[in-house]
C-alpha atoms as a PDB file:
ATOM      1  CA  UNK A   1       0.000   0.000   0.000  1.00  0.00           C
ATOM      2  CA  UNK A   2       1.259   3.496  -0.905  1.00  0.00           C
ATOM      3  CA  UNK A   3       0.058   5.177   2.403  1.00  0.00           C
ATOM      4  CA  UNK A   4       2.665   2.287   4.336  1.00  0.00           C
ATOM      5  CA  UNK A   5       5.785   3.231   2.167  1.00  0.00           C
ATOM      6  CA  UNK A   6       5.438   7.057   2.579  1.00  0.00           C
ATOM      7  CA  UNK A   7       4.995   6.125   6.013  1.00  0.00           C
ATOM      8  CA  UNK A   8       7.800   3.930   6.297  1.00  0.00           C
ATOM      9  CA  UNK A   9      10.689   6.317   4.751  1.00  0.00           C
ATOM     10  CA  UNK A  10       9.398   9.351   6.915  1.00  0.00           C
ATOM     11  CA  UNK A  11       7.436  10.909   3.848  1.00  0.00           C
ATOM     12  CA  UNK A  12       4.429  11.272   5.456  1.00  0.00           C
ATOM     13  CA  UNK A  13       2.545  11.431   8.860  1.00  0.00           C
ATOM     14  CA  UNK A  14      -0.681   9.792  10.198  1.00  0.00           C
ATOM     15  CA  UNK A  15      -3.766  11.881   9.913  1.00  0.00           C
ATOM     16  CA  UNK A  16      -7.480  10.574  10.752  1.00  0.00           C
ATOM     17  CA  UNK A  17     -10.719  11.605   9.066  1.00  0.00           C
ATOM     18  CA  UNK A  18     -13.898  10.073  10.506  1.00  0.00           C
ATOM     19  CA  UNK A  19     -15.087   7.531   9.902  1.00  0.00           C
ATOM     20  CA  UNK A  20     -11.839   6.326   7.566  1.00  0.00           C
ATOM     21  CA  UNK A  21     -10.510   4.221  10.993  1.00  0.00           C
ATOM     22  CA  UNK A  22      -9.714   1.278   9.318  1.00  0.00           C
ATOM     23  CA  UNK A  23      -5.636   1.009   8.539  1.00  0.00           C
ATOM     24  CA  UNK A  24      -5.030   3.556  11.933  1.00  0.00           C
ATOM     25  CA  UNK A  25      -3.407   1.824  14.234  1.00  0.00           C
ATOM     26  CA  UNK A  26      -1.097   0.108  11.351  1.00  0.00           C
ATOM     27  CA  UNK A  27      -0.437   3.330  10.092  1.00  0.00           C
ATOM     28  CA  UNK A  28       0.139   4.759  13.741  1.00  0.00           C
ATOM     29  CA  UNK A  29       2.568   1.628  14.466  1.00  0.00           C
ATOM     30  CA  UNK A  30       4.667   2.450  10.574  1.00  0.00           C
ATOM     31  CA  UNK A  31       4.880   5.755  11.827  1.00  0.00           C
ATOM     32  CA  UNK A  32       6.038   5.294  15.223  1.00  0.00           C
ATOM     33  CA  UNK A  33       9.148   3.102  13.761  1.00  0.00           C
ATOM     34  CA  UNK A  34       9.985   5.713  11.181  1.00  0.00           C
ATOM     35  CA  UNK A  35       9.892   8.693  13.796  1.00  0.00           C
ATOM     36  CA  UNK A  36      12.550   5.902  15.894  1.00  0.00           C
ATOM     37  CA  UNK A  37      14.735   5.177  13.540  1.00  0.00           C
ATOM     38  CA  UNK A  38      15.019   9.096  12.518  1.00  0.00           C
ATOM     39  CA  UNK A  39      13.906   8.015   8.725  1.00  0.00           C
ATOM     40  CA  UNK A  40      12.653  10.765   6.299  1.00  0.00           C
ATOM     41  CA  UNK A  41      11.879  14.178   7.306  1.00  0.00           C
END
């Protein structure tokens, strides 16, 4: 999925419009790892 890659190399940052919940948590964990690891931006 597009939205996990961007997420993974820093490109992009979790953002939540109701009631689009589905992928959140996934997307908050890719994120969280990225932010760690001091990938992307």
């Amino acid at each position: 999925m597009l939205n996990e890659e961007l997420l993974r190399e820093g490109l992009a940052k979790v953002v939540v419009f109701e009631p689009n919940k589905k992928y959140l948590e996934q997307f908050k964990t890719i994120e969280k790892k990225a932010i760690a690891e001091k990938i992307g931006m």
